[in-house]
C-alpha atoms as a PDB file:
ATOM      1  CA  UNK A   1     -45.299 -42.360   4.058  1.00  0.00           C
ATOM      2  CA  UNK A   2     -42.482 -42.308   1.465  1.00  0.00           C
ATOM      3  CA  UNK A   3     -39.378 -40.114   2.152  1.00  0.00           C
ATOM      4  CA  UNK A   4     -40.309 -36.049   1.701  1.00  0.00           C
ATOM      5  CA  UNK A   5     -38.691 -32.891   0.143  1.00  0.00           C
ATOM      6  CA  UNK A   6     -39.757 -30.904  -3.158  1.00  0.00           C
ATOM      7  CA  UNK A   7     -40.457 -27.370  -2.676  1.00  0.00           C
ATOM      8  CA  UNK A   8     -42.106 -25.691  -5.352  1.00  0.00           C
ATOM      9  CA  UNK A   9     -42.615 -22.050  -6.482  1.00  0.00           C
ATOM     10  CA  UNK A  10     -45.994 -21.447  -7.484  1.00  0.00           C
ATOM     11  CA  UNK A  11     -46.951 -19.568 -10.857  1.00  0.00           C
ATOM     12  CA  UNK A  12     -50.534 -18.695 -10.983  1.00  0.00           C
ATOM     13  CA  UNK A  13     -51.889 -18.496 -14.342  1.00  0.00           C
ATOM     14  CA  UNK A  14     -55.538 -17.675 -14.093  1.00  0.00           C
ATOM     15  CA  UNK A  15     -57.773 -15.808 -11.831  1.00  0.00           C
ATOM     16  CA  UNK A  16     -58.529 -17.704  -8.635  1.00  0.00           C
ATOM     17  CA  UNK A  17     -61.700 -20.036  -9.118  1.00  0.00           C
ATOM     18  CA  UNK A  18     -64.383 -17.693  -7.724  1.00  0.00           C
ATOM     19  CA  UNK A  19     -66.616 -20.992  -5.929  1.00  0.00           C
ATOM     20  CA  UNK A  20     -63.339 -23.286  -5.413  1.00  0.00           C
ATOM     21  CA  UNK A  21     -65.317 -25.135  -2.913  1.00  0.00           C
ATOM     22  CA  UNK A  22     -66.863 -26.810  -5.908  1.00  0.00           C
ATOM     23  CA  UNK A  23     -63.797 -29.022  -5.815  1.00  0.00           C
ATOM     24  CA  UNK A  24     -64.900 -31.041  -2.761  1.00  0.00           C
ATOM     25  CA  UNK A  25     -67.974 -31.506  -4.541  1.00  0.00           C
ATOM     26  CA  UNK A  26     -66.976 -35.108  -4.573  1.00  0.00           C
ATOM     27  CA  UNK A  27     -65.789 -35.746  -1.421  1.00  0.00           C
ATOM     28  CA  UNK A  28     -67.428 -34.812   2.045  1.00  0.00           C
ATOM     29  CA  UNK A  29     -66.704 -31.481   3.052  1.00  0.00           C
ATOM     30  CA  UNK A  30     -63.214 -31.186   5.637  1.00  0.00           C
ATOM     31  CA  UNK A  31     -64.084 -29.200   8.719  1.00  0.00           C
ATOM     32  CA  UNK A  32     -60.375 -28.563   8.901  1.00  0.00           C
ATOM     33  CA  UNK A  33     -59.963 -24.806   9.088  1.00  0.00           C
ATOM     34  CA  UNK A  34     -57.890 -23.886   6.405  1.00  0.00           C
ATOM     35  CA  UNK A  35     -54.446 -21.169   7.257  1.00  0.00           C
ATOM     36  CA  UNK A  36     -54.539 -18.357   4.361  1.00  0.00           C
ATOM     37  CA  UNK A  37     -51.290 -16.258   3.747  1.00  0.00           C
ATOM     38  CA  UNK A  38     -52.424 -13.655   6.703  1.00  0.00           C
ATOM     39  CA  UNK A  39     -52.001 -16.092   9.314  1.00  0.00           C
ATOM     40  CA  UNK A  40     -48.579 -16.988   8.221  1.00  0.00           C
ATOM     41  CA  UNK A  41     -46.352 -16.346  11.580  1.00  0.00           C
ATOM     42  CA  UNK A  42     -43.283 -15.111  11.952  1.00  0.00           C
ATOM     43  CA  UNK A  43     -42.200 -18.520  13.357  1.00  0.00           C
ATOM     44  CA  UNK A  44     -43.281 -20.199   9.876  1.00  0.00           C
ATOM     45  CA  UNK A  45     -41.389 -17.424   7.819  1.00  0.00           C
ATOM     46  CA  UNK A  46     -37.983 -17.948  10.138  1.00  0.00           C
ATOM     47  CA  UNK A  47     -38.602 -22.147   9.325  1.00  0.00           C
ATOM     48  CA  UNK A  48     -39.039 -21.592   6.033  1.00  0.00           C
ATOM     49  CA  UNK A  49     -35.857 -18.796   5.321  1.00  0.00           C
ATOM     50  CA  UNK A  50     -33.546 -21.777   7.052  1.00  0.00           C
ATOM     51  CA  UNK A  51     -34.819 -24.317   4.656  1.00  0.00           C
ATOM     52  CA  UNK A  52     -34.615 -22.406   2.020  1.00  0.00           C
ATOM     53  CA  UNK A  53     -31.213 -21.536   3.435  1.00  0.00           C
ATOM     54  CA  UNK A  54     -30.331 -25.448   3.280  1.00  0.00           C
ATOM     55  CA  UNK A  55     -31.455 -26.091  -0.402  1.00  0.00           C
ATOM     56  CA  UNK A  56     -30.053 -22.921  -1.807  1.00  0.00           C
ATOM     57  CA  UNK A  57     -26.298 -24.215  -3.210  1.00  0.00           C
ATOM     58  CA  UNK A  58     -27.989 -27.931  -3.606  1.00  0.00           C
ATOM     59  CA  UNK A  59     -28.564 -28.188  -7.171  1.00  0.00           C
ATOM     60  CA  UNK A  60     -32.033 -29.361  -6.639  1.00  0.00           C
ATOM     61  CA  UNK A  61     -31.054 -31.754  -4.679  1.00  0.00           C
ATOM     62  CA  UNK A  62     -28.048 -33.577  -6.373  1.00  0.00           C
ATOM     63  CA  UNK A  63     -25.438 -32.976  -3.892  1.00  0.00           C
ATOM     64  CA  UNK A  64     -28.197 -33.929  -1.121  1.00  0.00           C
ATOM     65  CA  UNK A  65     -27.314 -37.125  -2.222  1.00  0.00           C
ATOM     66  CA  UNK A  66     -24.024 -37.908  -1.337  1.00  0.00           C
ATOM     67  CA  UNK A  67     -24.071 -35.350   2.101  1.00  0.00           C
ATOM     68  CA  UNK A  68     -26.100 -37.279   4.578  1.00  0.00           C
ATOM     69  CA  UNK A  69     -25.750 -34.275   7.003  1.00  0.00           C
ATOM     70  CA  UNK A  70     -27.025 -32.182   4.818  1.00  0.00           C
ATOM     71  CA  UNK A  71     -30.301 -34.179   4.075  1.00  0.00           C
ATOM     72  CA  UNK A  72     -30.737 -35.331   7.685  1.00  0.00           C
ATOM     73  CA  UNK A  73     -30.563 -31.242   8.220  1.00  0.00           C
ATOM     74  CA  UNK A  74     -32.983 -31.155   5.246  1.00  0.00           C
ATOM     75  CA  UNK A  75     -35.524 -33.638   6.166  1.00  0.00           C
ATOM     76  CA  UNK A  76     -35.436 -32.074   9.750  1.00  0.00           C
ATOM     77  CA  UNK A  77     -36.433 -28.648   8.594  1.00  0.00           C
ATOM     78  CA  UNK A  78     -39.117 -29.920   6.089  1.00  0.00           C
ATOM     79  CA  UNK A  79     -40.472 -31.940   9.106  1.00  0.00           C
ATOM     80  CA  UNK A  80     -40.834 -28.825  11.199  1.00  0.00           C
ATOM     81  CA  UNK A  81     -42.537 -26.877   7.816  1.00  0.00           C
ATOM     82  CA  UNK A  82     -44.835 -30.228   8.356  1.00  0.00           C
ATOM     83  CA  UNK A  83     -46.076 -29.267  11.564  1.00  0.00           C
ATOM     84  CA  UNK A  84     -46.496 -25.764  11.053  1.00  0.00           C
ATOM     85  CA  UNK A  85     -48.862 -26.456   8.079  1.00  0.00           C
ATOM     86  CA  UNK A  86     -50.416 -29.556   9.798  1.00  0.00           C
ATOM     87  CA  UNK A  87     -54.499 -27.716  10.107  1.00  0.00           C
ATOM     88  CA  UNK A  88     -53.594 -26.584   6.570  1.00  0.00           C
ATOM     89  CA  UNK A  89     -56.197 -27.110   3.573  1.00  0.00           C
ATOM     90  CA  UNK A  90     -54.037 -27.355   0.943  1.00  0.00           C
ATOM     91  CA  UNK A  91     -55.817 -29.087  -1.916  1.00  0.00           C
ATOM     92  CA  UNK A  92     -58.105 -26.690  -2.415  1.00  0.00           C
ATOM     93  CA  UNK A  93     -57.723 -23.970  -5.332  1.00  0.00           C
ATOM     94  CA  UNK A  94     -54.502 -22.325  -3.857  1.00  0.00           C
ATOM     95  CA  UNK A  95     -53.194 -25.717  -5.276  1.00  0.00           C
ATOM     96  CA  UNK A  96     -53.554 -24.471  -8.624  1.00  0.00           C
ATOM     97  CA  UNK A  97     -50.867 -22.972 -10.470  1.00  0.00           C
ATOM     98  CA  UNK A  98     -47.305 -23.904 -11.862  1.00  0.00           C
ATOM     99  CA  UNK A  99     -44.661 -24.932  -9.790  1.00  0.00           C
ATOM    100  CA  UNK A 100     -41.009 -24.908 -10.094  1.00  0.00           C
ATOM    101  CA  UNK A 101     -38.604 -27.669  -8.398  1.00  0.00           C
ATOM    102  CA  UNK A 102     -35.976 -26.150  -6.332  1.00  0.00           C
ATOM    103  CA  UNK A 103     -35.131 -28.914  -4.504  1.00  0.00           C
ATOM    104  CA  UNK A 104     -36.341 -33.044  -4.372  1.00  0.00           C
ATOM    105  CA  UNK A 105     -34.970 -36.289  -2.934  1.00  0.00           C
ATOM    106  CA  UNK A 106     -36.922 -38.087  -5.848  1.00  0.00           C
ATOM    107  CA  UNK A 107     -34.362 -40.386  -7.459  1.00  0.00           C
ATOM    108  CA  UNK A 108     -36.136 -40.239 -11.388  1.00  0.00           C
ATOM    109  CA  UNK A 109     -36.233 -36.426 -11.484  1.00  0.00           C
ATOM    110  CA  UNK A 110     -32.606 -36.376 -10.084  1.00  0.00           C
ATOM    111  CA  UNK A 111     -31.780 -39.310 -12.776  1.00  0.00           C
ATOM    112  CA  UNK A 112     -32.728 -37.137 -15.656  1.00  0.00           C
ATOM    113  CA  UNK A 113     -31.334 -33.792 -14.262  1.00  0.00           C
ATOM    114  CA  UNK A 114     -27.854 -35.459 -13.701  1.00  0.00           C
ATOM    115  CA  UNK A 115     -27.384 -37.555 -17.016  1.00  0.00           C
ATOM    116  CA  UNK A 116     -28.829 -34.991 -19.411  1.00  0.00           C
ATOM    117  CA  UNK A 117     -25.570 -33.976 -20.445  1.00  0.00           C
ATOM    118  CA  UNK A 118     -25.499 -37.237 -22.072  1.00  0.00           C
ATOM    119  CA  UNK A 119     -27.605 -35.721 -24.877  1.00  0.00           C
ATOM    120  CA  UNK A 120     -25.602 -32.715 -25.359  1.00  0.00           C
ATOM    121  CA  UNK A 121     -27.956 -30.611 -23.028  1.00  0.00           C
ATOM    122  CA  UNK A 122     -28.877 -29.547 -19.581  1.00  0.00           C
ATOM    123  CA  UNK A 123     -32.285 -29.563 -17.354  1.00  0.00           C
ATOM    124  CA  UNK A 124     -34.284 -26.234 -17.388  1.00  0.00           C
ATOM    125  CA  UNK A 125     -37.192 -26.028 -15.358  1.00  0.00           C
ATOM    126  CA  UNK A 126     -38.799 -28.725 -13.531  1.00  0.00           C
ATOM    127  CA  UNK A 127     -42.587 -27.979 -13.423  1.00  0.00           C
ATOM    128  CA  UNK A 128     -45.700 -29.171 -12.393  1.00  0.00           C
ATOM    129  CA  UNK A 129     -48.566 -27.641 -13.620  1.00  0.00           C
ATOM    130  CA  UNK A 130     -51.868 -28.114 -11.596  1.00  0.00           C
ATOM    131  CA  UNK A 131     -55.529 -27.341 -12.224  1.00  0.00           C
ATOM    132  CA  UNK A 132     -57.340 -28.839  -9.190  1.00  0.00           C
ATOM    133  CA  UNK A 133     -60.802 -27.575 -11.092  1.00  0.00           C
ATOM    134  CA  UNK A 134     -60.139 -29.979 -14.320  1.00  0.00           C
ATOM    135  CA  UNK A 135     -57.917 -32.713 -12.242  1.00  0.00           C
ATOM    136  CA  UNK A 136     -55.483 -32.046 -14.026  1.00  0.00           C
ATOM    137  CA  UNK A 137     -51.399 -32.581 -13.682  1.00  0.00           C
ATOM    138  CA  UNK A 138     -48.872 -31.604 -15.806  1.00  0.00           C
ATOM    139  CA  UNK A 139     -45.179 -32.713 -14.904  1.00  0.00           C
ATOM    140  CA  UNK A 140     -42.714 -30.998 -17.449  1.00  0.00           C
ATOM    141  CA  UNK A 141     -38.893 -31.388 -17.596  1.00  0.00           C
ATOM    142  CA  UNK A 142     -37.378 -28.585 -19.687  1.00  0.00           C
ATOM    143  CA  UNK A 143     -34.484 -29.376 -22.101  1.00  0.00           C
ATOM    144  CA  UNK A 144     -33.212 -25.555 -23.762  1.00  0.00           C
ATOM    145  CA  UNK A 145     -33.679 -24.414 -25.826  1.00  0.00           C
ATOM    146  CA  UNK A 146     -36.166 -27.341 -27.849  1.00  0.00           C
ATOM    147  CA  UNK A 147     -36.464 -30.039 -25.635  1.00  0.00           C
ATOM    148  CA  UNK A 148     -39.114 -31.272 -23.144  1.00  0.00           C
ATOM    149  CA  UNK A 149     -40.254 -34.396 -21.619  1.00  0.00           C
ATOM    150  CA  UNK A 150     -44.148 -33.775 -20.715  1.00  0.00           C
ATOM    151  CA  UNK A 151     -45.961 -36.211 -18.392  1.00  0.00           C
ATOM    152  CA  UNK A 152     -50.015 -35.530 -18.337  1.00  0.00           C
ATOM    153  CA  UNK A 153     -52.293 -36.685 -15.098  1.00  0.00           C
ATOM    154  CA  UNK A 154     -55.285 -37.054 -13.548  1.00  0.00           C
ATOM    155  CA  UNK A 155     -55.643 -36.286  -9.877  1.00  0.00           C
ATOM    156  CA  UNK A 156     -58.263 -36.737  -6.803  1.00  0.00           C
ATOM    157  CA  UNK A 157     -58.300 -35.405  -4.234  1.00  0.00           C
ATOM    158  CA  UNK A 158     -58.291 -37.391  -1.077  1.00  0.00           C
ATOM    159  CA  UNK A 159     -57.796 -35.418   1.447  1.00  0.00           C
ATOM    160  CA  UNK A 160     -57.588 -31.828   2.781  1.00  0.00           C
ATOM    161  CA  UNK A 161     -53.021 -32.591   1.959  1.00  0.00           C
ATOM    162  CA  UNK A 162     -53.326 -35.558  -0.310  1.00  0.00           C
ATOM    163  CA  UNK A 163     -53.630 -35.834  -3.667  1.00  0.00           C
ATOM    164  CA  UNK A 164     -54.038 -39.016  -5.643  1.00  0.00           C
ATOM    165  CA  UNK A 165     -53.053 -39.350  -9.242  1.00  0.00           C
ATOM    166  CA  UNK A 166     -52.413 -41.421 -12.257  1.00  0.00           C
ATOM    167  CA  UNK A 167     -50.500 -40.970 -15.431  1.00  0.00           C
ATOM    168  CA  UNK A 168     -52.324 -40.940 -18.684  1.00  0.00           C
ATOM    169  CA  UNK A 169     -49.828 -39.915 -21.352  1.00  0.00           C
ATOM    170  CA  UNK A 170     -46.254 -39.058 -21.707  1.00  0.00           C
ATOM    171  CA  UNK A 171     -43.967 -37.877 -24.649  1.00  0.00           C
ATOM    172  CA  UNK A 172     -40.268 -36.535 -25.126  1.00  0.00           C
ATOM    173  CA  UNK A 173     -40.218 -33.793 -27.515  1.00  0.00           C
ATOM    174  CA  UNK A 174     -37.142 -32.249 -29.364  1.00  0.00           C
ATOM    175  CA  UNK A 175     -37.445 -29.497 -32.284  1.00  0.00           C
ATOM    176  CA  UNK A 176     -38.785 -31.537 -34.921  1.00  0.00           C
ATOM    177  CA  UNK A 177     -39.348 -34.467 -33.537  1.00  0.00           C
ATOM    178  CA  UNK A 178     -41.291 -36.546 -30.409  1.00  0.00           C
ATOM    179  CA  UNK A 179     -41.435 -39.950 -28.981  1.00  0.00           C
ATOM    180  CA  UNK A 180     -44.697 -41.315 -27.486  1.00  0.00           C
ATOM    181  CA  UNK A 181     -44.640 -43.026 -24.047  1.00  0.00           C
ATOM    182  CA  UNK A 182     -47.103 -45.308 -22.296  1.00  0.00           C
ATOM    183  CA  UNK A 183     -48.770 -44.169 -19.034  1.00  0.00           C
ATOM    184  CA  UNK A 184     -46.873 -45.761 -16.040  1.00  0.00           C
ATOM    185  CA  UNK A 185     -48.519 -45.859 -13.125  1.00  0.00           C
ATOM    186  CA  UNK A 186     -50.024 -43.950 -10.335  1.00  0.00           C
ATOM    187  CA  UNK A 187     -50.008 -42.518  -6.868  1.00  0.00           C
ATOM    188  CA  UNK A 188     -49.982 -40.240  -4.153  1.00  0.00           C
ATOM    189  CA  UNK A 189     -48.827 -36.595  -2.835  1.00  0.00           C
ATOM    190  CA  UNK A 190     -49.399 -34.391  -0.144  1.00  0.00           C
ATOM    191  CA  UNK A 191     -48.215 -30.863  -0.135  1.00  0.00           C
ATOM    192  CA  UNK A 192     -47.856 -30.713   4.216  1.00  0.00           C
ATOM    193  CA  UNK A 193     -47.441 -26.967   3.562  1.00  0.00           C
ATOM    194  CA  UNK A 194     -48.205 -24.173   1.013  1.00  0.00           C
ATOM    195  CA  UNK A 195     -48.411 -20.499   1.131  1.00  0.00           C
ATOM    196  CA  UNK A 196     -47.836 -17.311  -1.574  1.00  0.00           C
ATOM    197  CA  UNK A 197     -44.287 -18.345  -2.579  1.00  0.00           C
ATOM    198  CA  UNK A 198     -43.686 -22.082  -1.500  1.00  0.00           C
ATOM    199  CA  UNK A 199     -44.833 -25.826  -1.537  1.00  0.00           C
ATOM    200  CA  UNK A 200     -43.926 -28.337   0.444  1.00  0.00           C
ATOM    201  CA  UNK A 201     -44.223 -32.282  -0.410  1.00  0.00           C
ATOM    202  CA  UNK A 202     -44.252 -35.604   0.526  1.00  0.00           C
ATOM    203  CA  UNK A 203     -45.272 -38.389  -1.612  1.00  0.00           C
ATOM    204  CA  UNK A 204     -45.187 -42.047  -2.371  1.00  0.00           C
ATOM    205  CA  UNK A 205     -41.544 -42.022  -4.057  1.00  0.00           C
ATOM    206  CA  UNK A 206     -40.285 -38.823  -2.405  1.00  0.00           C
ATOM    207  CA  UNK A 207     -41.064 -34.974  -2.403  1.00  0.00           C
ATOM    208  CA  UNK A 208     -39.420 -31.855  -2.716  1.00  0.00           C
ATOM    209  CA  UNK A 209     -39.405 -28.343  -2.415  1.00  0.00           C
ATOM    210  CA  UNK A 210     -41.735 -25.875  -5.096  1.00  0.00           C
ATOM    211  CA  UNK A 211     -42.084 -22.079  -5.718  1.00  0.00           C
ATOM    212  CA  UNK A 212     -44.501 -20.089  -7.306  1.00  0.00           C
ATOM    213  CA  UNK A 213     -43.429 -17.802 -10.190  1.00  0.00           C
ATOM    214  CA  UNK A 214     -43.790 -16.987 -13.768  1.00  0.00           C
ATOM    215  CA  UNK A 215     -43.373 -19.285 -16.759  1.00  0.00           C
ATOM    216  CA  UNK A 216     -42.829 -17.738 -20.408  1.00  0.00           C
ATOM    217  CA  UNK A 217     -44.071 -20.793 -22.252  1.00  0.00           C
ATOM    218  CA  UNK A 218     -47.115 -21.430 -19.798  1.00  0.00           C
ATOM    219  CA  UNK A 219     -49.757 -19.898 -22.036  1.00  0.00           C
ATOM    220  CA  UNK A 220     -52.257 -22.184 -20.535  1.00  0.00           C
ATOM    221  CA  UNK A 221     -51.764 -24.607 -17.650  1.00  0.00           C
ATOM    222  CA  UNK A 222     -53.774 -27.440 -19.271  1.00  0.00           C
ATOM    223  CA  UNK A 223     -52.745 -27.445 -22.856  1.00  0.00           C
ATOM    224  CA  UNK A 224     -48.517 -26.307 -21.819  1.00  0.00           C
ATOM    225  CA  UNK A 225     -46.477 -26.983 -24.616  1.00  0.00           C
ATOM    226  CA  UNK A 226     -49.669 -29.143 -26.527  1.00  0.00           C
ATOM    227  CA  UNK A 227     -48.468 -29.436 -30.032  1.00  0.00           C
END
């Protein structure tokens, strides 16, 4: 399993799907008891306020990078969000939403955080957008106050964490202008732990932390910033 930490903050968008057991309709059902936000202990909330804790003056994880401490400390409190969400189902619809990057080891995202000053601007939000219903995935890289680099998806689920995708389009967008890029590839993620405010991730390059919240220019989590 590839190196782990992106936690997201979801942004729901839409009503919950009212049957989403119809996502499974391809795969065999998981007897896997899924953990809903009233189950949460106190013992997860305590593990997650200390990772949160760690991340918080991080910069998304760009001074991770040169404090091995830190991300040893890091990695260590992920791992124990990991077993508190291990009977989690967590590819079902509670998947859906927008999520924003507070925090990743993943060495592209970081890339293009870091050096954006090189085009006279900074990183906004870091999103993914996720409709488990369509397959859909939507990774979005904000650039204020015109700027975006949009990366579309298709995803499968795998299992009751995993998540496999592949990348189908990709362009870089400025305020009168955008640059086509060709897909590049595909992969895997699992989120080892989600709940009302936070995702947790692992995947094939590296993972990160995600919340939940609100997005102004998410008018619709499939067609986001669609010209």
């Amino acid at each position: 399993m590839g190196a782990c930490t992106c936690f997201l903050l979801p942004i729901s968008l839409k009503p919950p799907n009212p049957n989403p057991t119809s996502n499974f309709s391809k795969h065999q059902h998981f007897r896997t008891s899924k953990i809903t936000c009233s189950s949460i202990t106190s013992e997860s909330q305590l593990a997650k306020q200390e990772l949160l804790n760690l991340i918080s003056d991080q910069e998304r994880g760009l001074k991770t990078q040169k404090d091995p401490a830190k991300l040893s400390a890091i990695i260590k409190a992920i791992d124990a969000m990991a077993v508190i969400g291990r009977d989690m189902v967590t590819t079902d619809n509670s998947l859906s939403a927008t999520w924003r990057l507070l925090w990743t080891t993943e060495k592209e995202q970081l890339f293009i955080i870091e050096k954006a000053n090189l085009f006279s601007t900074q990183a906004g939000d870091v999103l993914q957008v996720i409709d488990v219903e369509k397959g859909v995935l939507n990774n979005v890289i904000t650039f204020p106050p015109d700027g975006v680099f949009f990366v579309r998806s298709d995803i499968e689920i795998a299992s009751p964490q995993r998540v496999n995708f592949r990348f189908t389009s990709a362009v870089l967008r400025g305020k009168s202008w955008q640059i086509p890029l060709p897909p590049f590839g595909k992969g895997w993620f699992e989120s080892v732990y989600l709940d009302d405010e936070i995702r947790v991730v692992k995947d094939i390059r590296g993972g990160g932390l995600f919340s939940r919240g609100s997005c102004s220019l998410c008018l619709d989590r499939i067609d986001f910033l669609q010209g």
